[in-house]
N, C-alpha and C. Protein backbone atom coordinates (compact mmCIF):
# COMPACT_ATOMS: atom_id res chain seq x y z
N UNK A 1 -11.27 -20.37 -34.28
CA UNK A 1 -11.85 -19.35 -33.41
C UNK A 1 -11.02 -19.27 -32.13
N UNK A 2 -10.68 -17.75 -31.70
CA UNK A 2 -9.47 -18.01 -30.92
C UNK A 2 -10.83 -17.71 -29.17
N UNK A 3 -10.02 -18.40 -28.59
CA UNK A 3 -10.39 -18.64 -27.36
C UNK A 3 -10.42 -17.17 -25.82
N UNK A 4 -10.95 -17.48 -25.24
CA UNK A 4 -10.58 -16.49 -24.18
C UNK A 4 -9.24 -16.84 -23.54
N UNK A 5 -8.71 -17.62 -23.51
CA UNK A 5 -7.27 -17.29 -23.14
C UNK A 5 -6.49 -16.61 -23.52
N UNK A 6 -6.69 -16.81 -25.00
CA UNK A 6 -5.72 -16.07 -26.00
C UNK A 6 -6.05 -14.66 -25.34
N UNK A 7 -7.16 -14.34 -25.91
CA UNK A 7 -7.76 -12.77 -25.15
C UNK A 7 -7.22 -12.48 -23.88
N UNK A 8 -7.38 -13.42 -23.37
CA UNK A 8 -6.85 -13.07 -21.57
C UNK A 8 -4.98 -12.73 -21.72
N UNK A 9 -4.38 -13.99 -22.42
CA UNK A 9 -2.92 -13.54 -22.73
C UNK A 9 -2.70 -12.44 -22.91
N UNK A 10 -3.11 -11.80 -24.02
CA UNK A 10 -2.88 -10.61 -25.12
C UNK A 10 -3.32 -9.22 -23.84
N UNK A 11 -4.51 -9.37 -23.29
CA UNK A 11 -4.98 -8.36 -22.68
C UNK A 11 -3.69 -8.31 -21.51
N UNK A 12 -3.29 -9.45 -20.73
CA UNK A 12 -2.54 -9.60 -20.25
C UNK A 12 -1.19 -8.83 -20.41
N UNK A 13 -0.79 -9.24 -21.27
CA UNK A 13 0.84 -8.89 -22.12
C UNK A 13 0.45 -7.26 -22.61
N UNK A 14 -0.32 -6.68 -22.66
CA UNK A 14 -0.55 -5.47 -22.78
C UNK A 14 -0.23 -4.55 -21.73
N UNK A 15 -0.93 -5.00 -20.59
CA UNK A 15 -0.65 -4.72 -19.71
C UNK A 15 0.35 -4.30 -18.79
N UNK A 16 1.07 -5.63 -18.72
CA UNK A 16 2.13 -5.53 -18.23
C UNK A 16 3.69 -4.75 -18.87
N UNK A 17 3.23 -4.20 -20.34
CA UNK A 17 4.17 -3.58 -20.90
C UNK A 17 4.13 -2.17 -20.62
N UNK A 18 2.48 -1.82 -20.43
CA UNK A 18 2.24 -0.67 -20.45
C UNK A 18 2.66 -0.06 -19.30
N UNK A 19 2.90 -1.22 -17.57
CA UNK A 19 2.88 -0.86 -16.52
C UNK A 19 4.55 -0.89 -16.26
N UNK A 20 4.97 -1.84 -17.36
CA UNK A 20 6.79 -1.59 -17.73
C UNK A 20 6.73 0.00 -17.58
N UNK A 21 6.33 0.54 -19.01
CA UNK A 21 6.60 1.79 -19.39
C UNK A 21 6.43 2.99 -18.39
N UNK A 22 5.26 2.16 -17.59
CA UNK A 22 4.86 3.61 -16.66
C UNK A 22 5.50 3.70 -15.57
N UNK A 23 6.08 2.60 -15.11
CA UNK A 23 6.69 2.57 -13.58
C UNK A 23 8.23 3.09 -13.69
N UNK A 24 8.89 3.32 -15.33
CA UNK A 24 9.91 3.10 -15.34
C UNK A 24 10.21 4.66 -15.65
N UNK A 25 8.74 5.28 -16.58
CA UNK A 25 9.19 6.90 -17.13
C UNK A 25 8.05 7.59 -15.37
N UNK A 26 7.57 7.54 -14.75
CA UNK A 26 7.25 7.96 -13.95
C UNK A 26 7.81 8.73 -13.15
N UNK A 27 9.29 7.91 -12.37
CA UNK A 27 10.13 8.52 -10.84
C UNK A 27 10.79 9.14 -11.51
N UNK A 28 11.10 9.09 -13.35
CA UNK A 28 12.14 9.98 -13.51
C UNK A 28 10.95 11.32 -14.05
N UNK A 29 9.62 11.24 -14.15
CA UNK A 29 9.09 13.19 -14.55
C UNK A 29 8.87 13.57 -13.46
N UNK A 30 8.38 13.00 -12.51
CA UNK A 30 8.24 13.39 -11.06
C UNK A 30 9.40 13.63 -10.21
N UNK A 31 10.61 13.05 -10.60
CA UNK A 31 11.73 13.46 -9.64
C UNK A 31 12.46 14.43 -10.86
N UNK A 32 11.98 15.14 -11.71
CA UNK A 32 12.76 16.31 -12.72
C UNK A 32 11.83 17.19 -12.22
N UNK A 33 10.17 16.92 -12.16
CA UNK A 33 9.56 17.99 -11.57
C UNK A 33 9.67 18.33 -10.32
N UNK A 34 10.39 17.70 -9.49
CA UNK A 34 10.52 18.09 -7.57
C UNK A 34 12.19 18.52 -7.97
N UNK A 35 12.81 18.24 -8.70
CA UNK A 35 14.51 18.54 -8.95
C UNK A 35 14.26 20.11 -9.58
N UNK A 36 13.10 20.45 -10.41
CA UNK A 36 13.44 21.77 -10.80
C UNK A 36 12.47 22.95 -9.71
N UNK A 37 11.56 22.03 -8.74
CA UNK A 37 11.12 23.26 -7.90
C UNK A 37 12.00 23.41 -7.03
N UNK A 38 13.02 22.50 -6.82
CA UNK A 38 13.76 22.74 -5.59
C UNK A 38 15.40 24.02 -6.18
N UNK A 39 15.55 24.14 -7.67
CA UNK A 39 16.42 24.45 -8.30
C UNK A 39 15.26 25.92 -8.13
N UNK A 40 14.46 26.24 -8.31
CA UNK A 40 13.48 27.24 -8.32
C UNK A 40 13.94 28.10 -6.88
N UNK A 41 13.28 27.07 -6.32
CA UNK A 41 13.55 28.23 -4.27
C UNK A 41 14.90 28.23 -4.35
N UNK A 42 15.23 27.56 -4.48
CA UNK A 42 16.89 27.89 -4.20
C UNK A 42 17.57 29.24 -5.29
N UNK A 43 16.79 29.17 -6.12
CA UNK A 43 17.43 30.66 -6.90
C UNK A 43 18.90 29.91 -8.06
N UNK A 44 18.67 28.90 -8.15
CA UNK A 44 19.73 28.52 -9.27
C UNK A 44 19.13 28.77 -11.21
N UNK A 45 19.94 28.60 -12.16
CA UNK A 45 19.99 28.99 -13.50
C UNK A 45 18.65 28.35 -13.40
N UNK A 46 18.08 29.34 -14.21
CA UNK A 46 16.66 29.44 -14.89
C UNK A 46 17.00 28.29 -15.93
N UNK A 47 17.90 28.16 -17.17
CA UNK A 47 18.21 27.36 -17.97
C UNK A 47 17.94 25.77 -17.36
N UNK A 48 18.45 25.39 -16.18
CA UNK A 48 18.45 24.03 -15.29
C UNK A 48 16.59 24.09 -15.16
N UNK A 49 16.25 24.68 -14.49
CA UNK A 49 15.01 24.80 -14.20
C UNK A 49 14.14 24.38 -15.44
N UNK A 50 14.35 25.14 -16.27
CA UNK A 50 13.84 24.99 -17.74
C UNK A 50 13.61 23.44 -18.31
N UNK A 51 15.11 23.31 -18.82
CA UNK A 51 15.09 22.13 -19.39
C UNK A 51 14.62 20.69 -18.50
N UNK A 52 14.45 20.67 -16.85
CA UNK A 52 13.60 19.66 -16.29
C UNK A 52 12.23 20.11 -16.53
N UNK A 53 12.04 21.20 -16.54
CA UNK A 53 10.37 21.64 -16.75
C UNK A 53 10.26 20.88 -17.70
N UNK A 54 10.89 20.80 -18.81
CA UNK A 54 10.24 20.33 -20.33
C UNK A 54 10.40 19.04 -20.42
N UNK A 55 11.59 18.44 -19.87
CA UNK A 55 11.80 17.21 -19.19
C UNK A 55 10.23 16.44 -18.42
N UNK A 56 10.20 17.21 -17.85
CA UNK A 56 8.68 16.67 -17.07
C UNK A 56 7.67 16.40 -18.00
N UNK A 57 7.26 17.54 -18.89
CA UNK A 57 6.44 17.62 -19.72
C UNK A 57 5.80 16.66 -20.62
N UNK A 58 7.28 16.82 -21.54
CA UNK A 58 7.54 15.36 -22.42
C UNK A 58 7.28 13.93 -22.07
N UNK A 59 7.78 13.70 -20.86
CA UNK A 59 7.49 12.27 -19.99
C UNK A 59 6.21 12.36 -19.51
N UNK A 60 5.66 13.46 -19.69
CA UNK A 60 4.48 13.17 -18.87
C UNK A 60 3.16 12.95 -20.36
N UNK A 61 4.02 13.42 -21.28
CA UNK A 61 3.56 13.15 -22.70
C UNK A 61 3.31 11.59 -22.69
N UNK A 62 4.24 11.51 -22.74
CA UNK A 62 5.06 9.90 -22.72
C UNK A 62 3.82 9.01 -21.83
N UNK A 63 3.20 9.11 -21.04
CA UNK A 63 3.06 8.75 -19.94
C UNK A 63 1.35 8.46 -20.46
N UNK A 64 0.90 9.91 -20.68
CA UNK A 64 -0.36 9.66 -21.91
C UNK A 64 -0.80 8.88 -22.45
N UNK A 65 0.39 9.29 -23.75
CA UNK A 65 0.05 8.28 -24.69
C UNK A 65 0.16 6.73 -24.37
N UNK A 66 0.81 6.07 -23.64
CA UNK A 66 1.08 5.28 -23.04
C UNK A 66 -0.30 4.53 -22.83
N UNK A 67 -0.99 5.46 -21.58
CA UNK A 67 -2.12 5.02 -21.40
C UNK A 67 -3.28 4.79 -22.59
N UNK A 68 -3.50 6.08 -23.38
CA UNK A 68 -4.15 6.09 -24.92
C UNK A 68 -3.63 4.53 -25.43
N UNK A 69 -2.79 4.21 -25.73
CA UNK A 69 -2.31 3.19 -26.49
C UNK A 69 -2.88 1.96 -25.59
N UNK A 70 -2.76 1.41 -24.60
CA UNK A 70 -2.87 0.66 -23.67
C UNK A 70 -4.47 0.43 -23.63
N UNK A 71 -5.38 1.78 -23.62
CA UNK A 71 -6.90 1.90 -23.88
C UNK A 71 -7.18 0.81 -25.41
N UNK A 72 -6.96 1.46 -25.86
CA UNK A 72 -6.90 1.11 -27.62
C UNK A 72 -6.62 -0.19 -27.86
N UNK A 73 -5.48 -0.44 -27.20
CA UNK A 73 -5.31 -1.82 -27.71
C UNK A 73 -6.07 -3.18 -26.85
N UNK A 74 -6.67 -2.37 -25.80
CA UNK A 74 -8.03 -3.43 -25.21
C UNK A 74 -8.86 -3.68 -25.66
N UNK A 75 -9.28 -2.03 -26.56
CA UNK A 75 -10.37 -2.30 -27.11
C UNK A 75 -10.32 -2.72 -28.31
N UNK A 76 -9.20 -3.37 -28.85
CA UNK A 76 -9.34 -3.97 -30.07
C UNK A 76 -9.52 -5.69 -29.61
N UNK A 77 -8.81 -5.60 -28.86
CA UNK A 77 -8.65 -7.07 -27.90
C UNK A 77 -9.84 -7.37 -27.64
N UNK A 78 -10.74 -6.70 -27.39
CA UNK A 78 -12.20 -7.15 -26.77
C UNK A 78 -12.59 -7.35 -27.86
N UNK A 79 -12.65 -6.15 -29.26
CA UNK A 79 -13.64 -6.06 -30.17
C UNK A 79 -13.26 -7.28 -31.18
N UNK A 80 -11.64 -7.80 -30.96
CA UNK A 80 -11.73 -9.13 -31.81
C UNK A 80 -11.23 -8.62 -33.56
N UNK A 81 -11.12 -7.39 -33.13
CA UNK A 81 -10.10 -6.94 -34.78
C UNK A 81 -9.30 -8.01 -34.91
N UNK A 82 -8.27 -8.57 -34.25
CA UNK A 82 -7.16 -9.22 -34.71
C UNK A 82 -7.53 -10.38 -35.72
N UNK A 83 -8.61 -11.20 -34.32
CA UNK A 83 -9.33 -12.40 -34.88
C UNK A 83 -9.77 -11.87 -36.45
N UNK A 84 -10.51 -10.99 -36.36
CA UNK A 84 -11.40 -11.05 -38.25
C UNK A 84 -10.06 -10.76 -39.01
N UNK A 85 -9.18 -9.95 -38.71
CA UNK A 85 -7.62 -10.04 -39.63
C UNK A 85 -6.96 -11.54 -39.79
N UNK A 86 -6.96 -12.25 -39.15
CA UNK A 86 -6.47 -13.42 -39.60
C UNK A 86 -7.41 -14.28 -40.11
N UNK A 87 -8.48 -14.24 -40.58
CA UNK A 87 -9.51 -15.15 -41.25
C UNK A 87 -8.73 -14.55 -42.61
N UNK A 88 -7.77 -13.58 -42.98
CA UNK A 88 -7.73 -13.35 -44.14
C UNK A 88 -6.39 -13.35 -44.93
């Protein structure tokens, strides 16, 4: 029977991957989304503008699911799925 540490580890190590992922895709959708309003006032190629728009988008996709996944895998952590998978 696995212990609350283990739980605490795992919840742990979740965590800190998820806050990897977010700190690291973050400054770059937020600095594509302030890079294409500033490409905007300034009147430069719509094309530049564009492809950071979607740039943003995607990462901010990214950024989501991230969290979704990060939800999910607590709540398996709490609910102890892993534990009843290895009784077997």
């Amino acid at each position: 029977m696995p212990n609350s540490s283990d739980r605490r580890k795992k919840r742990i190590g979740s965590i800190a991957a998820a806050l990897f992922v977010l700190f690291y895709i973050l400054p770059l959708v937020v600095g594509s989304v302030f890079a294409a309003v500033e490409f905007l006032r300034d009147g430069e190629a719509f094309a530049v503008v564009l492809f950071l728009l979607i740039y943003g988008v995607m990462g901010g996709a990214v950024l989501i699911g991230v969290v979704l996944a990060l939800r999910q895998r607590l709540q398996e952590i709490e609910g102890g799925e892993e534990d009843d998978a290895a009784q077997y």
